[in-house]
PDB file of N, CA and C in Angstrom:
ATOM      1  N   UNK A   1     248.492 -20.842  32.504  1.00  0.00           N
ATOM      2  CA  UNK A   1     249.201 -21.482  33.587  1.00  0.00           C
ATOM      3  C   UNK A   1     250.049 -22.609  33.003  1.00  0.00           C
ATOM      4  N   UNK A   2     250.647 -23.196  33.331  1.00  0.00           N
ATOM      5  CA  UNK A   2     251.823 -24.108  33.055  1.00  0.00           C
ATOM      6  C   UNK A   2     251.517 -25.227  32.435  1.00  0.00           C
ATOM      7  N   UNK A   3     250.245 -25.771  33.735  1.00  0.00           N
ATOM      8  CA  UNK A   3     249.755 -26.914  32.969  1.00  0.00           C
ATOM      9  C   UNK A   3     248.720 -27.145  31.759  1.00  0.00           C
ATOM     10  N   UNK A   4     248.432 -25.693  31.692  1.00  0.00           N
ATOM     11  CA  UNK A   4     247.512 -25.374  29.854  1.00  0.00           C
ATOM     12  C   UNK A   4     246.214 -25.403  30.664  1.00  0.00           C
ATOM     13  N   UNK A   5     245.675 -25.718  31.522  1.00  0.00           N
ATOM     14  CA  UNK A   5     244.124 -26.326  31.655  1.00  0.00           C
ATOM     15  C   UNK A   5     243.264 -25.429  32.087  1.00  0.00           C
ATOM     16  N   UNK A   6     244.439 -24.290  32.758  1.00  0.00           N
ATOM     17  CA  UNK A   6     243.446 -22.577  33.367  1.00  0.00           C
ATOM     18  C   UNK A   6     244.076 -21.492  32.898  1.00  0.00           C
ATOM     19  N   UNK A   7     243.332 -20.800  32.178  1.00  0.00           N
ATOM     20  CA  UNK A   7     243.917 -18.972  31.651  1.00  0.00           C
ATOM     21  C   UNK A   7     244.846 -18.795  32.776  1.00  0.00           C
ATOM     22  N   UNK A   8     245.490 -17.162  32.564  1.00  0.00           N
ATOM     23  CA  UNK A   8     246.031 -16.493  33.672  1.00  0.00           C
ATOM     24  C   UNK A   8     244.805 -15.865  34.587  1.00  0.00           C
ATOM     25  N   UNK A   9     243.496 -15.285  33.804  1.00  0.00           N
ATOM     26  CA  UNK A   9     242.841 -14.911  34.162  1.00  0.00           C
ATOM     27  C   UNK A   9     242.065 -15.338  35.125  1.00  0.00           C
ATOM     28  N   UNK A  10     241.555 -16.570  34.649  1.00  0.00           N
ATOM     29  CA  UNK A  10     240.709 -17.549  35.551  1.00  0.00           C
ATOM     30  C   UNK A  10     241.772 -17.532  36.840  1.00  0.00           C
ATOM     31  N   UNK A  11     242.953 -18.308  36.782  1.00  0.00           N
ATOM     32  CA  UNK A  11     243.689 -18.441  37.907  1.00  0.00           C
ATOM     33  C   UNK A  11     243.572 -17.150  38.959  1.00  0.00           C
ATOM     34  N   UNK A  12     243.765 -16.046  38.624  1.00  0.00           N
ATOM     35  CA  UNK A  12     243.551 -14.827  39.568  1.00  0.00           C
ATOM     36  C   UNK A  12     242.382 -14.655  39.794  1.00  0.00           C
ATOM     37  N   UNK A  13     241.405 -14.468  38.856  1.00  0.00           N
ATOM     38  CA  UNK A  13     239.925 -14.401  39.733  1.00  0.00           C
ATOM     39  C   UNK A  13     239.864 -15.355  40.695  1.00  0.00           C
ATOM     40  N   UNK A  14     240.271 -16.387  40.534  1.00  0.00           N
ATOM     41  CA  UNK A  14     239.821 -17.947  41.683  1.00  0.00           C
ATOM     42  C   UNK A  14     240.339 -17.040  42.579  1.00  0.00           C
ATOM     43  N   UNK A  15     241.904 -17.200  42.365  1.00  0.00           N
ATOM     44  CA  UNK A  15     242.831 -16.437  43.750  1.00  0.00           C
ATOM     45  C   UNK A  15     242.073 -15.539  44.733  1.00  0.00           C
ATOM     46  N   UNK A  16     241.374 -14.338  43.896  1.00  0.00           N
ATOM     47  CA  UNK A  16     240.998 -12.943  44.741  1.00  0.00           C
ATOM     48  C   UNK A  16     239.652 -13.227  44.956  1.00  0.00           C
ATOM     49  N   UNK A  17     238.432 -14.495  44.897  1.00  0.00           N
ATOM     50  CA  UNK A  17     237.515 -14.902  45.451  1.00  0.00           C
ATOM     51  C   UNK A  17     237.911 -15.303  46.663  1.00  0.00           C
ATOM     52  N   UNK A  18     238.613 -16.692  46.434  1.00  0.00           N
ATOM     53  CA  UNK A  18     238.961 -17.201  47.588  1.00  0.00           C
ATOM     54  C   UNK A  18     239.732 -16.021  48.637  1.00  0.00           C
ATOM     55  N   UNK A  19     241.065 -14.942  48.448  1.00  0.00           N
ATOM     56  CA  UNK A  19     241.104 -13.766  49.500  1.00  0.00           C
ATOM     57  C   UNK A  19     240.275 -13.626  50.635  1.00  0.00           C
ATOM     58  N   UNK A  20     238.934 -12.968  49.003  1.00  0.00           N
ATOM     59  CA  UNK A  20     238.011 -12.457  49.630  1.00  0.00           C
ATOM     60  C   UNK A  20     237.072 -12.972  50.754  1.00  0.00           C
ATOM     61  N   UNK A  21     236.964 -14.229  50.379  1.00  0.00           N
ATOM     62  CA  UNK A  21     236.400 -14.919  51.268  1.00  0.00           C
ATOM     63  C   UNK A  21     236.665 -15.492  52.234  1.00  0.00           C
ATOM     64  N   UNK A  22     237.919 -15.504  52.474  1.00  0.00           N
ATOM     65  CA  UNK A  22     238.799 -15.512  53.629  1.00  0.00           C
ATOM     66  C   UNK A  22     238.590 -14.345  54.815  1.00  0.00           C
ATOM     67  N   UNK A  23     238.760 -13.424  53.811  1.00  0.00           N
ATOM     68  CA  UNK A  23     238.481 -12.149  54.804  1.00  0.00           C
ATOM     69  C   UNK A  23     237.163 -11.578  55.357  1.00  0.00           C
ATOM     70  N   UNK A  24     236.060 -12.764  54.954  1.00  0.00           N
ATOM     71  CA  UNK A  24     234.760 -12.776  55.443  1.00  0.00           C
ATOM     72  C   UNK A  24     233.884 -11.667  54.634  1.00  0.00           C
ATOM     73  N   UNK A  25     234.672 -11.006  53.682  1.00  0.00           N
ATOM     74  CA  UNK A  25     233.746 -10.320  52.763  1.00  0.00           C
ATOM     75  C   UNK A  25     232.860 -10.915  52.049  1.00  0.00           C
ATOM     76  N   UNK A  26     233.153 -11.923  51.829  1.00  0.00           N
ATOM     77  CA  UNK A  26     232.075 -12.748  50.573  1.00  0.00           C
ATOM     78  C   UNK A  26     231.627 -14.279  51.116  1.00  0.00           C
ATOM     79  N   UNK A  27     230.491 -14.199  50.490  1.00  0.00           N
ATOM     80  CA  UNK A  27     230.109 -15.890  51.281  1.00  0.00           C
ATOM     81  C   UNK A  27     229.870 -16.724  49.249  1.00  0.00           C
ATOM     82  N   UNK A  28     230.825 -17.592  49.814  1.00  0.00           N
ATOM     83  CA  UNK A  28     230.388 -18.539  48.954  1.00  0.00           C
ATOM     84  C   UNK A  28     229.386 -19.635  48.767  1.00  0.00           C
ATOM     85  N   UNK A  29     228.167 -19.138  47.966  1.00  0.00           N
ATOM     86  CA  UNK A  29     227.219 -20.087  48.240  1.00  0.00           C
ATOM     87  C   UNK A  29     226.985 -21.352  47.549  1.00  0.00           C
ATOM     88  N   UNK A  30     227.553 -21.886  46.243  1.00  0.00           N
ATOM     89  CA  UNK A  30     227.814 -23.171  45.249  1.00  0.00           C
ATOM     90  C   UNK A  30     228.583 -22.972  44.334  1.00  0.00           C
ATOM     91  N   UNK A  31     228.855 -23.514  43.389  1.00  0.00           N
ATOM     92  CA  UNK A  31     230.231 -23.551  42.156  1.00  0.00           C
ATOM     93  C   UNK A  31     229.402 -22.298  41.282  1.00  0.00           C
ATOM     94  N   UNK A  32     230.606 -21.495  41.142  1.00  0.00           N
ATOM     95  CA  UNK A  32     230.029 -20.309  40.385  1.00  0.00           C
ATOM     96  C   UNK A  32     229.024 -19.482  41.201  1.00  0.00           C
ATOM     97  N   UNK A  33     228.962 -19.139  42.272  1.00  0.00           N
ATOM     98  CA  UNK A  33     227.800 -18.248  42.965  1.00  0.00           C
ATOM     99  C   UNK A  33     228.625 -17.954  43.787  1.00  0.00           C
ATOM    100  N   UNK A  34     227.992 -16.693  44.432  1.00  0.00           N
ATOM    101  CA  UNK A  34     228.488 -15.511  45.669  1.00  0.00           C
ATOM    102  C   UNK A  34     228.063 -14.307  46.310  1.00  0.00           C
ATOM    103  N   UNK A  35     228.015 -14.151  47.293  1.00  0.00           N
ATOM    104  CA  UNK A  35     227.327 -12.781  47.755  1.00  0.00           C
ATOM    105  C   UNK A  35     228.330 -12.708  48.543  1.00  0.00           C
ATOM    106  N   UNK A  36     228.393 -11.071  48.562  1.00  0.00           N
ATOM    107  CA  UNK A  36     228.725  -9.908  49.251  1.00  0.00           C
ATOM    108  C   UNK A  36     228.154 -10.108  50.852  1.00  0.00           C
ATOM    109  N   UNK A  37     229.317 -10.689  52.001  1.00  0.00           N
ATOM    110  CA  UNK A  37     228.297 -10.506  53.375  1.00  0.00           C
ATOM    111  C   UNK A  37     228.625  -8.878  53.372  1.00  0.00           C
ATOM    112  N   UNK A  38     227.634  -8.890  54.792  1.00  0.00           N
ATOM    113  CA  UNK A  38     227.413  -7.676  55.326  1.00  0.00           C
ATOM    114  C   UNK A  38     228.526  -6.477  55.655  1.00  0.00           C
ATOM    115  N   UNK A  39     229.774  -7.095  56.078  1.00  0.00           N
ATOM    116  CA  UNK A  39     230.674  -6.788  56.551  1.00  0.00           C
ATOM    117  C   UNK A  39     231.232  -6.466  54.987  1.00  0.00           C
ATOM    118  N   UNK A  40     231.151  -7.039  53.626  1.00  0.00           N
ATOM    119  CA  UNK A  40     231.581  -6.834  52.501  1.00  0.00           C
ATOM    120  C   UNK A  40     231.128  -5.936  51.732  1.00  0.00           C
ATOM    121  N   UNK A  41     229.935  -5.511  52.126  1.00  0.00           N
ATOM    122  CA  UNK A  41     229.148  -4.492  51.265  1.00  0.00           C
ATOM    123  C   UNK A  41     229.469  -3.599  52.050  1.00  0.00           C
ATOM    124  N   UNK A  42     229.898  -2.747  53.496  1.00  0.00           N
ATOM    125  CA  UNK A  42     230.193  -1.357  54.254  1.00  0.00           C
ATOM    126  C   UNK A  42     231.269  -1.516  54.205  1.00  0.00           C
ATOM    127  N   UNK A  43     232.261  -2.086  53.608  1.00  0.00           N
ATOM    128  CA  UNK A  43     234.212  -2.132  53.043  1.00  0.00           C
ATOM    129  C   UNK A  43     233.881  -1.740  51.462  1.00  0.00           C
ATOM    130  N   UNK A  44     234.751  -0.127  51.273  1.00  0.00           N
ATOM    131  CA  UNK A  44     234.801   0.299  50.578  1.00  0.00           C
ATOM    132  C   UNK A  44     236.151  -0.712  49.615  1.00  0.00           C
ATOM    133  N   UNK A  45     236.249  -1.090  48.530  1.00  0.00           N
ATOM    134  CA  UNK A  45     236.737  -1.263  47.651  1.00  0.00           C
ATOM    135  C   UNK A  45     237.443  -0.764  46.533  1.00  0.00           C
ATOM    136  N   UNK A  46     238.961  -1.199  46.705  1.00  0.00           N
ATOM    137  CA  UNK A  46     239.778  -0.296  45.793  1.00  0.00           C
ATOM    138  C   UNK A  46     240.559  -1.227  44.931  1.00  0.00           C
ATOM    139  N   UNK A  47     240.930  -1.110  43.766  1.00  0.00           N
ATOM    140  CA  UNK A  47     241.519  -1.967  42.550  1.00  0.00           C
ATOM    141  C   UNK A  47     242.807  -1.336  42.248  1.00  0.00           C
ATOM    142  N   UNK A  48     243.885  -2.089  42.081  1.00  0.00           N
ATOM    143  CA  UNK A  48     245.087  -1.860  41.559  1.00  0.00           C
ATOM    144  C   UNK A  48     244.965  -1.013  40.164  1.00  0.00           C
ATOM    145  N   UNK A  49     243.966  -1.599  38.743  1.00  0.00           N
ATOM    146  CA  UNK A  49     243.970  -1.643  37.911  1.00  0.00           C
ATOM    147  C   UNK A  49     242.676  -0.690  37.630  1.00  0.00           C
ATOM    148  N   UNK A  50     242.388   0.191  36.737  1.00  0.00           N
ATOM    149  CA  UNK A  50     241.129   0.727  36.283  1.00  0.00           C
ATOM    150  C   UNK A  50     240.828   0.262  35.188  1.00  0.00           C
ATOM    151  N   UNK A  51     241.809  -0.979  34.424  1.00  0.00           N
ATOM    152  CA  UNK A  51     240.966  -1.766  33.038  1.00  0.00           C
ATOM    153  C   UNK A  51     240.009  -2.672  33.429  1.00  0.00           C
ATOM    154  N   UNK A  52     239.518  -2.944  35.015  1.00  0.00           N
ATOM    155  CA  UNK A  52     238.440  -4.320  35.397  1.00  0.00           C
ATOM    156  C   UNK A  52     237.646  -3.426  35.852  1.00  0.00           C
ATOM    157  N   UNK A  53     236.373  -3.536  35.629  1.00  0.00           N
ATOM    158  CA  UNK A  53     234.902  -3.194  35.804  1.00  0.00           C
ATOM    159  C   UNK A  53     234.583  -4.586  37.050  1.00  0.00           C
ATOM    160  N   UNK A  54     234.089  -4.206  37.785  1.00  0.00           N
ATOM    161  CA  UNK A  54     233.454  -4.882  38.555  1.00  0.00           C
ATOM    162  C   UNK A  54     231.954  -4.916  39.188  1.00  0.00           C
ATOM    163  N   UNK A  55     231.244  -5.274  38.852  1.00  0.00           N
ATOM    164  CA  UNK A  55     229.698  -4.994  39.272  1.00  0.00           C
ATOM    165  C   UNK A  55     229.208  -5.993  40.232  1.00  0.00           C
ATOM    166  N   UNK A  56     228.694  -5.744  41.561  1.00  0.00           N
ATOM    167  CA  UNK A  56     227.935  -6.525  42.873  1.00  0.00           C
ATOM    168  C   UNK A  56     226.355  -6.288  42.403  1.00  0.00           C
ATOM    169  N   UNK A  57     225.735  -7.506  42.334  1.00  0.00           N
ATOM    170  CA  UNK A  57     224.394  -7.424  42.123  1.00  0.00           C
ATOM    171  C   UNK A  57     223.847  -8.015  43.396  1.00  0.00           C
ATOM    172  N   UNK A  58     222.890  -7.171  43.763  1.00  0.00           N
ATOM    173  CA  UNK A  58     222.049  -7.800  44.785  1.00  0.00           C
ATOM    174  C   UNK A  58     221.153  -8.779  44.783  1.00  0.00           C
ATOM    175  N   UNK A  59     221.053  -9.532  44.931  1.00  0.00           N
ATOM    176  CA  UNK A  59     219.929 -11.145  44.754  1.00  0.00           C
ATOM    177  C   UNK A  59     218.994 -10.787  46.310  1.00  0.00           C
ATOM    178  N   UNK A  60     217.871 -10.981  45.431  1.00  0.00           N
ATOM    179  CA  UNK A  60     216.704 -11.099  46.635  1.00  0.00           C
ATOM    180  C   UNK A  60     216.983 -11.376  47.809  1.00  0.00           C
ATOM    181  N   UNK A  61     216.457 -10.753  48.889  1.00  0.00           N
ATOM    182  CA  UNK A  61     216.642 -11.214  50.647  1.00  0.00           C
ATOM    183  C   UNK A  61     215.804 -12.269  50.929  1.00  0.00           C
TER     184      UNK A  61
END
């Protein structure tokens, strides 16, 4: 990024968390943490790109 202090990378992951969580798919629970709401896990998911692997882990109920 411009000002040196965030990758390109970092900058877009932030970006497509925050999206996501806009769109009530994801609940943000503290710095660096996240779950999948309910409404986020029965929305099928599709990627521009097939070079990013993406894995949802389930954390205890």
């Amino acid at each position: 990024m411009p000002s040196g202090k965030q990758t390109v990378l970092s900058n877009r992951t932030q970006r497509a968390k925050s999206y996501i969580a806009k769109a009530s798919l994801l609940r943000i629970t503290g710095r660096g943490r996240f779950v999948a709401t309910q409404r986020g896990q029965n929305r099928p998911m599709t990627m521009r790109s097939t070079s990013v692997q993406v894995t949802w882990t389930v954390l205890g109920r």
